[in-house]
PDB file of N, CA and C in Angstrom:
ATOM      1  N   UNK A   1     120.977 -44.297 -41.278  1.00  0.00           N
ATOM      2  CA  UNK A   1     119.538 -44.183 -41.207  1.00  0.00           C
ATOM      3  C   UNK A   1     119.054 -44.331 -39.760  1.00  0.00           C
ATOM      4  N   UNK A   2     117.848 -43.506 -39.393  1.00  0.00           N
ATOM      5  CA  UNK A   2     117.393 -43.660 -38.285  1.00  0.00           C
ATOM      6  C   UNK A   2     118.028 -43.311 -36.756  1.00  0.00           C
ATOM      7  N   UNK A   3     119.344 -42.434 -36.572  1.00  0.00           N
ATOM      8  CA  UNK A   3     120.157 -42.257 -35.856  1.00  0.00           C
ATOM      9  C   UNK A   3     120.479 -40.779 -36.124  1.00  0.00           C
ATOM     10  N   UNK A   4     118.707 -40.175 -36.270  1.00  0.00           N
ATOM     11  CA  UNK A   4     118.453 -38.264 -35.645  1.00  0.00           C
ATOM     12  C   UNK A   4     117.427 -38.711 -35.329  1.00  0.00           C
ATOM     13  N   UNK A   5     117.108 -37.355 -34.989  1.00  0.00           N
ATOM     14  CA  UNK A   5     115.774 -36.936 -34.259  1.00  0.00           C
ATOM     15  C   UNK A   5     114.463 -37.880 -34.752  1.00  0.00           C
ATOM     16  N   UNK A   6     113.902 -38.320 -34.076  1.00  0.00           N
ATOM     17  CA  UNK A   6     112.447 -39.050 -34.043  1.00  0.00           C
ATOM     18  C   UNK A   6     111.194 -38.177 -33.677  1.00  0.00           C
ATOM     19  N   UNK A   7     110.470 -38.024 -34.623  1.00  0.00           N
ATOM     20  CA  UNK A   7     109.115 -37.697 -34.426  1.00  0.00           C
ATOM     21  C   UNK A   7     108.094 -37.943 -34.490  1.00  0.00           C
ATOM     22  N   UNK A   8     106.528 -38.141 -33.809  1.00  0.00           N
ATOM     23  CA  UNK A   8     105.649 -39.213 -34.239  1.00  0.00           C
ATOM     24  C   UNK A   8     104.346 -38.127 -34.298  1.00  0.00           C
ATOM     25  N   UNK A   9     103.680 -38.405 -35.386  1.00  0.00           N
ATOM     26  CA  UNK A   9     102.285 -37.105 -35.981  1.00  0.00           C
ATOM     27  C   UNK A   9     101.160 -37.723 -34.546  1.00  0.00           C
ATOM     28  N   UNK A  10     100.487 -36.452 -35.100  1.00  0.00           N
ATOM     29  CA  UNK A  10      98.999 -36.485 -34.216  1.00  0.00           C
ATOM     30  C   UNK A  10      98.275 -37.684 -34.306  1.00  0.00           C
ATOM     31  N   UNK A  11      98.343 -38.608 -35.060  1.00  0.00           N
ATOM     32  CA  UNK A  11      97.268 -39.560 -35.588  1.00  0.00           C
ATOM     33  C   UNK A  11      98.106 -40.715 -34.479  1.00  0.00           C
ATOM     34  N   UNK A  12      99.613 -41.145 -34.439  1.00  0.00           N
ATOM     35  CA  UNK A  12     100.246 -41.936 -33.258  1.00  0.00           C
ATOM     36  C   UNK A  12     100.047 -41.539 -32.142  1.00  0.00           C
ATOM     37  N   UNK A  13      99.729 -40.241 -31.780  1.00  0.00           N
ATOM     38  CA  UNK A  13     100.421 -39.550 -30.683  1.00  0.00           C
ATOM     39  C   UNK A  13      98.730 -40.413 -29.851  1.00  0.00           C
ATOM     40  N   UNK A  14      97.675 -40.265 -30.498  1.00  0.00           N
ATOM     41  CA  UNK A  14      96.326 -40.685 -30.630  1.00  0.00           C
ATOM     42  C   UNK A  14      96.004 -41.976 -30.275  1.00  0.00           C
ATOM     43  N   UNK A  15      96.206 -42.679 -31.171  1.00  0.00           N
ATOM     44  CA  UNK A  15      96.239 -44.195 -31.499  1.00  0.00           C
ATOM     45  C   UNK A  15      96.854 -45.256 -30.681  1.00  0.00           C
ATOM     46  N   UNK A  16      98.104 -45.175 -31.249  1.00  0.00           N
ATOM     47  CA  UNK A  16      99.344 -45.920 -30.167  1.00  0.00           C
ATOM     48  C   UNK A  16      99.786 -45.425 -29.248  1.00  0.00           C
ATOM     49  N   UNK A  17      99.794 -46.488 -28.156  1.00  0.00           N
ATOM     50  CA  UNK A  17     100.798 -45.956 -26.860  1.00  0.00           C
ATOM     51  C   UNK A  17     101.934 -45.917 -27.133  1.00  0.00           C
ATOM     52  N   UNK A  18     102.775 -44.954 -25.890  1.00  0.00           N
ATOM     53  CA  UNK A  18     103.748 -45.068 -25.763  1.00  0.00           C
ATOM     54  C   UNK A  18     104.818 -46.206 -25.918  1.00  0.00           C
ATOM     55  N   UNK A  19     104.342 -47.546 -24.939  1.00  0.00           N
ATOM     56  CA  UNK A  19     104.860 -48.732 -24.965  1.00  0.00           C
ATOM     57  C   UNK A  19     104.911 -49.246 -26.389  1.00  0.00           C
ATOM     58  N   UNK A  20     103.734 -48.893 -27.093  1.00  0.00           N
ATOM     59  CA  UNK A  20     104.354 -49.681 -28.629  1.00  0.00           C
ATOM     60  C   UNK A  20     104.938 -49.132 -29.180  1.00  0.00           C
ATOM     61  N   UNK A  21     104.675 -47.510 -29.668  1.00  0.00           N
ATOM     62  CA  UNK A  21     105.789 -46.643 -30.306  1.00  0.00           C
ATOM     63  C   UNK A  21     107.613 -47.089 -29.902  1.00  0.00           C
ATOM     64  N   UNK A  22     107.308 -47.048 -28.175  1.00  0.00           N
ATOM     65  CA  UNK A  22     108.609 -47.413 -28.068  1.00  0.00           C
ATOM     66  C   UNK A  22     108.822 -49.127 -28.563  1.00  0.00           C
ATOM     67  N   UNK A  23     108.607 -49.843 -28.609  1.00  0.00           N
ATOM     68  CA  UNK A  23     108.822 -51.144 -29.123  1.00  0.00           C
ATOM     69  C   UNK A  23     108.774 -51.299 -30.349  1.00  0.00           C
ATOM     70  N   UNK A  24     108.151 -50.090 -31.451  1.00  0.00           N
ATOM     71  CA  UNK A  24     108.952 -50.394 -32.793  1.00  0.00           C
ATOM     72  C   UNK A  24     109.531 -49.713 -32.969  1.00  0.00           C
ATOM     73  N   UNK A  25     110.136 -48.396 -32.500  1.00  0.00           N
ATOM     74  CA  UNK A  25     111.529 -47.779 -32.425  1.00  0.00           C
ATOM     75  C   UNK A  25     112.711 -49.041 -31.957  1.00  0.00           C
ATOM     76  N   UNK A  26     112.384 -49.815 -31.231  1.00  0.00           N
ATOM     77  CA  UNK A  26     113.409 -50.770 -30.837  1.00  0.00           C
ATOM     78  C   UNK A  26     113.610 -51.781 -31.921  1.00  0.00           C
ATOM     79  N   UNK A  27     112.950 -51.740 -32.235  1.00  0.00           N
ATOM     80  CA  UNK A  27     112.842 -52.905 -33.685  1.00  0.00           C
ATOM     81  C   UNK A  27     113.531 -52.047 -34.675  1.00  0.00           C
ATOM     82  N   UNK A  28     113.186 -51.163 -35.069  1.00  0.00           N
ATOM     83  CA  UNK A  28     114.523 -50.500 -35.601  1.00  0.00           C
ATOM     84  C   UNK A  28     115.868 -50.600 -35.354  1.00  0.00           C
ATOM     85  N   UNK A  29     115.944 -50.177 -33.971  1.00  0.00           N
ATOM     86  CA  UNK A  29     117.532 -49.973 -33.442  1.00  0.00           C
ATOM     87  C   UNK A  29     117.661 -51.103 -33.602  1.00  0.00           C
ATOM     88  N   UNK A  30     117.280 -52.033 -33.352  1.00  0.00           N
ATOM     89  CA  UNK A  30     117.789 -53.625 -33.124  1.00  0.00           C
ATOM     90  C   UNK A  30     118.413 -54.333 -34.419  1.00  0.00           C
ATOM     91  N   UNK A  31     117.455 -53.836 -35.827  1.00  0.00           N
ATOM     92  CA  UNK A  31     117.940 -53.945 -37.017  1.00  0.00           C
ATOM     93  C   UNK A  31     119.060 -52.992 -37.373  1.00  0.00           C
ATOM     94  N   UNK A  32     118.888 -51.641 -37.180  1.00  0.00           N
ATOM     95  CA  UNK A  32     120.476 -51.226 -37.055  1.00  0.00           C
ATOM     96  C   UNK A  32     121.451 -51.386 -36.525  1.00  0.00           C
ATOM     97  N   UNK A  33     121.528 -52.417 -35.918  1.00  0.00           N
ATOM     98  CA  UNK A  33     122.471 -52.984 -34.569  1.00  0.00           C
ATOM     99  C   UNK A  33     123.227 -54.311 -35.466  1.00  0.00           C
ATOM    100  N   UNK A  34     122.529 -54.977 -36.627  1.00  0.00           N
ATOM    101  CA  UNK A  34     122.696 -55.683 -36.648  1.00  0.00           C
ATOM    102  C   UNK A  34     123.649 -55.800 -37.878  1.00  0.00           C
ATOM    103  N   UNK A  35     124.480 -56.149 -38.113  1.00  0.00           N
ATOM    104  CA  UNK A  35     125.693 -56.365 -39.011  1.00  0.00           C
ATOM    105  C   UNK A  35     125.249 -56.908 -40.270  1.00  0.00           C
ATOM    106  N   UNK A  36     124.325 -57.463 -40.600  1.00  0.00           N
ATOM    107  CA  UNK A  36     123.774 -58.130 -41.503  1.00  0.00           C
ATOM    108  C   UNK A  36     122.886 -57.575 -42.699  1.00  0.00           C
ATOM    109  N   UNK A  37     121.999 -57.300 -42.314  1.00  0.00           N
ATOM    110  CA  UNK A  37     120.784 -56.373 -42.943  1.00  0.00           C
ATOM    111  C   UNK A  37     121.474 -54.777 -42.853  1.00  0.00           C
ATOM    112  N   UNK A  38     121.369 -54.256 -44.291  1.00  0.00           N
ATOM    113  CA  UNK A  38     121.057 -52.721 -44.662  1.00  0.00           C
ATOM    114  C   UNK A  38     119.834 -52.386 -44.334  1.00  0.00           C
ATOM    115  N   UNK A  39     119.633 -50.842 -43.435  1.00  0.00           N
ATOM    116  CA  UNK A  39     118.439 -50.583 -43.172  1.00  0.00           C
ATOM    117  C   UNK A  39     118.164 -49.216 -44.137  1.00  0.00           C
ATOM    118  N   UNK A  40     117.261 -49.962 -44.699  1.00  0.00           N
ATOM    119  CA  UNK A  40     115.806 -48.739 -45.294  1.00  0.00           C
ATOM    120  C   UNK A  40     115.659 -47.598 -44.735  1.00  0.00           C
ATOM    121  N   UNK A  41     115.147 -46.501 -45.473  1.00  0.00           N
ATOM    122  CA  UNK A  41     114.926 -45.520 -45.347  1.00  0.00           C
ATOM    123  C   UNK A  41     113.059 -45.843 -44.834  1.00  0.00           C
ATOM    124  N   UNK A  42     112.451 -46.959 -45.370  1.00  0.00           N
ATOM    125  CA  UNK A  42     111.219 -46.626 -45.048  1.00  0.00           C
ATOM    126  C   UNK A  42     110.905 -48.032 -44.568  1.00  0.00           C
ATOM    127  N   UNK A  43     110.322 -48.288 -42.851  1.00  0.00           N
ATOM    128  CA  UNK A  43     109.597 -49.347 -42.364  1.00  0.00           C
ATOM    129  C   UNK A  43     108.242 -49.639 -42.377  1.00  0.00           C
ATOM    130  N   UNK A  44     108.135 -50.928 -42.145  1.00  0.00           N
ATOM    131  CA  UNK A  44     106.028 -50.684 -42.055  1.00  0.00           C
ATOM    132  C   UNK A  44     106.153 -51.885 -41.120  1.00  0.00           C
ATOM    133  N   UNK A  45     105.066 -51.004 -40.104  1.00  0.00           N
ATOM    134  CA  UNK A  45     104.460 -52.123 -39.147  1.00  0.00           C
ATOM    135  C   UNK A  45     103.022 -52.558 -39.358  1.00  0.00           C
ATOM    136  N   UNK A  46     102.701 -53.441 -38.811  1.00  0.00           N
ATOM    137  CA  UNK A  46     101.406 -54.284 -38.702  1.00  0.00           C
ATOM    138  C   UNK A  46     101.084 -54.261 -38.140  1.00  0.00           C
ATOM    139  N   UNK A  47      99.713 -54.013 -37.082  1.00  0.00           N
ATOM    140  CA  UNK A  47      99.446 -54.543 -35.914  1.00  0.00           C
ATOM    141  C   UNK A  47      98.603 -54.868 -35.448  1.00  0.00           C
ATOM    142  N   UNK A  48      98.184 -56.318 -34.861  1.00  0.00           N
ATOM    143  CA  UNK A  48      96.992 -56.720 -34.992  1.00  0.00           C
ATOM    144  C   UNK A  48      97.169 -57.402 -33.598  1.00  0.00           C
ATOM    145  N   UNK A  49      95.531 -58.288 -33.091  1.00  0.00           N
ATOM    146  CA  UNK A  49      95.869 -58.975 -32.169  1.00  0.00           C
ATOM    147  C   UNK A  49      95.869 -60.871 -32.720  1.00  0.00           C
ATOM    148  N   UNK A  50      96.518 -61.782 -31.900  1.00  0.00           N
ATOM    149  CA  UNK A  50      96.567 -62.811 -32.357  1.00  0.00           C
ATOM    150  C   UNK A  50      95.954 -63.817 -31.115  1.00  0.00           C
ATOM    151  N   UNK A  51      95.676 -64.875 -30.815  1.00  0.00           N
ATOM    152  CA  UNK A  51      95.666 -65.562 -29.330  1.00  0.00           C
ATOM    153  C   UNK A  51      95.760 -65.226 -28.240  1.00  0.00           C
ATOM    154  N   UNK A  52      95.151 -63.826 -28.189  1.00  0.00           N
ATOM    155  CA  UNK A  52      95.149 -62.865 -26.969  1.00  0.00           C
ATOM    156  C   UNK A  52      96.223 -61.848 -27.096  1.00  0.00           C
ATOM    157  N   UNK A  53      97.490 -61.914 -27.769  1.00  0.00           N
ATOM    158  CA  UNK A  53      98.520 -60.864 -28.198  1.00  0.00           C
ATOM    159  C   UNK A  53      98.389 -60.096 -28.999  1.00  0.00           C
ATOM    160  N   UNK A  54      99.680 -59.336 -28.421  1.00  0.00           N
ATOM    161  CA  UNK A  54      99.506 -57.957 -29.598  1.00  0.00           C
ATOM    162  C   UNK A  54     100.401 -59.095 -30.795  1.00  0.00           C
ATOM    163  N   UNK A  55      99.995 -59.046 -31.976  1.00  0.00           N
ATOM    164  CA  UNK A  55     101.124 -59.336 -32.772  1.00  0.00           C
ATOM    165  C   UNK A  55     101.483 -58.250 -33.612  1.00  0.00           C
ATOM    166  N   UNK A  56     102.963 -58.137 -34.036  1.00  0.00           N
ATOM    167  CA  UNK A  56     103.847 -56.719 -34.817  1.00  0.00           C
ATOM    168  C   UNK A  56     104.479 -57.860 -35.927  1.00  0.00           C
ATOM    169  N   UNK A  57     104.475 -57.012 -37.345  1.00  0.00           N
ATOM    170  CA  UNK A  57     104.926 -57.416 -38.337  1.00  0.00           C
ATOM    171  C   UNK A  57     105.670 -56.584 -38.443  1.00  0.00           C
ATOM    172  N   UNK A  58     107.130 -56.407 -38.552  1.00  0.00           N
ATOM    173  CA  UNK A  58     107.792 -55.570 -39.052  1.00  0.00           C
ATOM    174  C   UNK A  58     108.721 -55.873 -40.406  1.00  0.00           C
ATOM    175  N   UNK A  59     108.465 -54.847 -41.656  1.00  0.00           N
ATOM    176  CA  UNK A  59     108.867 -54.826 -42.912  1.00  0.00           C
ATOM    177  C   UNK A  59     109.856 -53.794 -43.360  1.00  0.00           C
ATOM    178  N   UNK A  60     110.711 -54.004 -44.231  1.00  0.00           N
ATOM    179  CA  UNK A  60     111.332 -53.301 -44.776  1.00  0.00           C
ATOM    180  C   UNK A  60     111.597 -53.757 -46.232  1.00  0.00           C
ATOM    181  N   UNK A  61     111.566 -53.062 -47.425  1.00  0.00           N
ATOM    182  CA  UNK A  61     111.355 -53.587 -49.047  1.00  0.00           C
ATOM    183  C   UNK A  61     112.972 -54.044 -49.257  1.00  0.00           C
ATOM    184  N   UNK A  62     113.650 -53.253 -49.092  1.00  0.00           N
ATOM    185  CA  UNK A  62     115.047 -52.821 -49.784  1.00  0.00           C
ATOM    186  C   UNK A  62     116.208 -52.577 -48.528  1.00  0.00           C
ATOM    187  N   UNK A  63     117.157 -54.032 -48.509  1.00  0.00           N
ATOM    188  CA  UNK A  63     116.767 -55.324 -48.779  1.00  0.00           C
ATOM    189  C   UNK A  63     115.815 -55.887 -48.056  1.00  0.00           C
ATOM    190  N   UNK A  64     114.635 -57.223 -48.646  1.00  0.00           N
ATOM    191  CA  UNK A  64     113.593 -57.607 -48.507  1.00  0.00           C
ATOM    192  C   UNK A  64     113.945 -57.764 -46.889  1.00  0.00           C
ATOM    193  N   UNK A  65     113.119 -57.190 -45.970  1.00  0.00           N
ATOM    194  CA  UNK A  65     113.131 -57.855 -43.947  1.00  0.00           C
ATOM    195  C   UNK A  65     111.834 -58.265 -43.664  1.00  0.00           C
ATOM    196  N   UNK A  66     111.726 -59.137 -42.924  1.00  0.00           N
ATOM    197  CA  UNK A  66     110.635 -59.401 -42.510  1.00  0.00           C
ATOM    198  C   UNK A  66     110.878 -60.118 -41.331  1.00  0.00           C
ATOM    199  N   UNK A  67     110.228 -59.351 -40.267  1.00  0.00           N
ATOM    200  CA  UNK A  67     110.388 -59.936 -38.639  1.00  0.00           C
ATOM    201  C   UNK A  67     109.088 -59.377 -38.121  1.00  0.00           C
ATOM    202  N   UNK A  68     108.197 -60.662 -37.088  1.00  0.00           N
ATOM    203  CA  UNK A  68     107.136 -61.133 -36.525  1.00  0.00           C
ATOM    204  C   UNK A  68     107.411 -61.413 -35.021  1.00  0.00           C
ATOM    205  N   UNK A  69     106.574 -60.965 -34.351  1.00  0.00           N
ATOM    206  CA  UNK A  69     106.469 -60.742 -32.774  1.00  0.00           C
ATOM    207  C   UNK A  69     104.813 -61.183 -32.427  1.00  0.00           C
ATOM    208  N   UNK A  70     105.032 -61.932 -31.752  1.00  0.00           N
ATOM    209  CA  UNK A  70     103.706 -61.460 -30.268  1.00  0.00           C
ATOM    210  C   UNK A  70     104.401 -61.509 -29.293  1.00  0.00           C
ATOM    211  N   UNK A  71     103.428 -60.130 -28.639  1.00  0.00           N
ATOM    212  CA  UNK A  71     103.947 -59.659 -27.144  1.00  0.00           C
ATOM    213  C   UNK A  71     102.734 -60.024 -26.426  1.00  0.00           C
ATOM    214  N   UNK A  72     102.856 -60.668 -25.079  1.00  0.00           N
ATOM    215  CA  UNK A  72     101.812 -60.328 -24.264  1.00  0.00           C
ATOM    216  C   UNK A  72     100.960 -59.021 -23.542  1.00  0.00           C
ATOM    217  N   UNK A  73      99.724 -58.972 -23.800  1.00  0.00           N
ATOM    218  CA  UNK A  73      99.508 -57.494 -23.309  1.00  0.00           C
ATOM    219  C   UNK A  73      99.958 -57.198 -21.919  1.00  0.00           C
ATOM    220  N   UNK A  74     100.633 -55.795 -21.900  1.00  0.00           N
ATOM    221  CA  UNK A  74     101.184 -55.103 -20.800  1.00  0.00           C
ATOM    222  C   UNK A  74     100.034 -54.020 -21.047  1.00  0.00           C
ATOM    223  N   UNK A  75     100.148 -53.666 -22.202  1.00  0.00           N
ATOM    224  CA  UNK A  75      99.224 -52.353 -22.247  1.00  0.00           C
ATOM    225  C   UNK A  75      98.086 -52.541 -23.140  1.00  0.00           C
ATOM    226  N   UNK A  76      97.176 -51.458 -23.574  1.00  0.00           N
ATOM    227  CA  UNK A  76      96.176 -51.547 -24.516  1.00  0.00           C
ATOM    228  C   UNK A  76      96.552 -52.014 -26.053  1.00  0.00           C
ATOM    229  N   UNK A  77      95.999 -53.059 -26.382  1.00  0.00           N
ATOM    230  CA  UNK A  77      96.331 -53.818 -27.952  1.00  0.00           C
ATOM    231  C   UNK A  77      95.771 -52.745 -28.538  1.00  0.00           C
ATOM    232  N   UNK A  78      96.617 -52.751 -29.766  1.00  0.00           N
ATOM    233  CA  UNK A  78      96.132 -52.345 -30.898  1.00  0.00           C
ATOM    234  C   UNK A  78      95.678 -53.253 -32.008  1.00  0.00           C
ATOM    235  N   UNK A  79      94.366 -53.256 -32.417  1.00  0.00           N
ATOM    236  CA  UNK A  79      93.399 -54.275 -33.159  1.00  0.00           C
ATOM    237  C   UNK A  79      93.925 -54.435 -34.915  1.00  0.00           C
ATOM    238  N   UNK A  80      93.964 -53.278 -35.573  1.00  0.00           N
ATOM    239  CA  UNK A  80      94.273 -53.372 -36.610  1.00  0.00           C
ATOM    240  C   UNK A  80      95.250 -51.769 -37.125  1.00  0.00           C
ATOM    241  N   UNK A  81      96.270 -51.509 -37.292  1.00  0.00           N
ATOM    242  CA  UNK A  81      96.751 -50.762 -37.743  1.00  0.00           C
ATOM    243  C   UNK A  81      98.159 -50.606 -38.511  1.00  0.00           C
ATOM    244  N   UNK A  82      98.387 -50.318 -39.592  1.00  0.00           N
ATOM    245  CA  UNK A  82      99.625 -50.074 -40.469  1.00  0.00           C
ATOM    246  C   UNK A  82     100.203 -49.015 -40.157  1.00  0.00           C
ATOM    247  N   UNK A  83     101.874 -48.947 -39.773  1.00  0.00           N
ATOM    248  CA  UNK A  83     102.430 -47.465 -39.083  1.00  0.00           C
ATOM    249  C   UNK A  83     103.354 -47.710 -40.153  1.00  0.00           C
ATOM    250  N   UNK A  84     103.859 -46.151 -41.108  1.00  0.00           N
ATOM    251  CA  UNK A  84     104.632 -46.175 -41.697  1.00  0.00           C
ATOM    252  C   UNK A  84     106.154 -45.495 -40.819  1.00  0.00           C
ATOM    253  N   UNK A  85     107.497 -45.946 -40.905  1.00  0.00           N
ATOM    254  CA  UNK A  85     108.781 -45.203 -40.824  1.00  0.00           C
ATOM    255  C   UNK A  85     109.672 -44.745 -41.100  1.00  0.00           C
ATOM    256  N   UNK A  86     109.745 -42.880 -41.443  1.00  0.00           N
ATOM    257  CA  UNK A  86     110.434 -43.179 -42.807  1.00  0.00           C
ATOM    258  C   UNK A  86     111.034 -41.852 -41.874  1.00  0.00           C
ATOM    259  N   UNK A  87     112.620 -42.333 -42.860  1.00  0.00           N
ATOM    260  CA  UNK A  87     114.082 -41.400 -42.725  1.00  0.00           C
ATOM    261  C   UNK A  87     114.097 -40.443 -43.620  1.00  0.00           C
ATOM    262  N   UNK A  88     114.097 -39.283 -43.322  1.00  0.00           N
ATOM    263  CA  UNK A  88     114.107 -38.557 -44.897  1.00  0.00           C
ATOM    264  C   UNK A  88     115.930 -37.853 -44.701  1.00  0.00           C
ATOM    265  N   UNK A  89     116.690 -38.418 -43.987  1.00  0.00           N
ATOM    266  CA  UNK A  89     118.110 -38.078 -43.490  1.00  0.00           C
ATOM    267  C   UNK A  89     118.726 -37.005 -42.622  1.00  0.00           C
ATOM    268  N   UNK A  90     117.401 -36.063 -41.954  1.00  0.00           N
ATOM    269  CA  UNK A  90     117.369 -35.373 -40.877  1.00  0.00           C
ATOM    270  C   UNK A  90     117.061 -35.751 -39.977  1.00  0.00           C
ATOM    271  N   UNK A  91     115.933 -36.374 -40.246  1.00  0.00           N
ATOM    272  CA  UNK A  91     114.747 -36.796 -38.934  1.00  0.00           C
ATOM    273  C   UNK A  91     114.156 -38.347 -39.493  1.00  0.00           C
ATOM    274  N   UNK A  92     113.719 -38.226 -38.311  1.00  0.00           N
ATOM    275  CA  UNK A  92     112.470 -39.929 -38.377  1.00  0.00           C
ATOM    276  C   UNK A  92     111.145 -39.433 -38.139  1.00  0.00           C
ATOM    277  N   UNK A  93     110.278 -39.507 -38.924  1.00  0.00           N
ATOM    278  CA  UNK A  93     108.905 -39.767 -38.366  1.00  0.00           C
ATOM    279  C   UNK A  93     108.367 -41.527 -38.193  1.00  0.00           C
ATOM    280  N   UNK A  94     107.510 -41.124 -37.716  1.00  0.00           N
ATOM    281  CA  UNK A  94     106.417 -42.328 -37.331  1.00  0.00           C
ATOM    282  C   UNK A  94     104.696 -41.724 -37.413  1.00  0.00           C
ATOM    283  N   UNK A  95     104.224 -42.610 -38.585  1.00  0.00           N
ATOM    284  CA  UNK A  95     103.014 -41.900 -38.893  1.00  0.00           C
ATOM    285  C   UNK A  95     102.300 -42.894 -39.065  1.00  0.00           C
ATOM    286  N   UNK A  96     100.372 -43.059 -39.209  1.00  0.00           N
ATOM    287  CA  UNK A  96     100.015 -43.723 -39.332  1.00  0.00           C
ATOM    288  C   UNK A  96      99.323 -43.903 -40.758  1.00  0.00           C
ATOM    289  N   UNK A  97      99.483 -45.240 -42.041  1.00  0.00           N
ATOM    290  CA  UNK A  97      99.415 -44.782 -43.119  1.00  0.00           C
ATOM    291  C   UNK A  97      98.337 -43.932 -43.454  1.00  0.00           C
ATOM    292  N   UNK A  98      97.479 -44.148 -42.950  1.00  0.00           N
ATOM    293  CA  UNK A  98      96.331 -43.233 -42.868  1.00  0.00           C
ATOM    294  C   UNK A  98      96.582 -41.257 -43.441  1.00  0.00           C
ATOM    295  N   UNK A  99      97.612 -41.468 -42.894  1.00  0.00           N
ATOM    296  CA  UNK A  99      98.164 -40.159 -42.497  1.00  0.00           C
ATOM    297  C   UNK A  99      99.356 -39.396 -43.787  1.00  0.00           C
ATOM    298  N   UNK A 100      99.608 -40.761 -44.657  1.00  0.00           N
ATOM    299  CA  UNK A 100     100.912 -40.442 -44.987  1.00  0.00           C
ATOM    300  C   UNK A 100     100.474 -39.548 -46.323  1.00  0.00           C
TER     301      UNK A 100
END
């Protein structure tokens, strides 16, 4: 999973920067990196701000993941938004649920 092509719709391309797109693509790889956890075909991020940070929830159902971040702003926070990530075994998108 998650190891083709990545693509992200008009509504990310919009919304989120670069810097975060790339930082939950890494949150991916990082969970596929990891010997432990089976990775999902489908992720969900969170993203809100917390004590001046960006904070990222990152989820996966099957098996249950759940991993939590604040980053300090480097770039523009994102206030409130749900990004879905899903493998369909060709490709990756990254969309915003809004969108899905």
């Amino acid at each position: 999973m998650f190891a083709n092509k990545r693509y992200i719709t008009c509504g990310i391309s919009h919304a989120i920067t670069k810097e975060i797109q790339l930082a939950l693509w890494t949150m991916i790889d990082n969970l596929r990196a990891s010997t432990d956890i089976e990775v999902d075909y489908l992720h969900v991020f969170r993203l809100s701000i917390q004590g001046g940070k960006q904070k990222i929830i990152h989820r996966q159902e099957q098996p249950a993941y759940c991993n939590e971040i604040l980053v300090a702003f480097i770039w523009n926070p994102v206030e409130n938004a749900k990004i879905f990530v899903i493998d369909d075994g060709t490709h990756s998108t990254m969309m915003l649920a809004e969108e899905y």
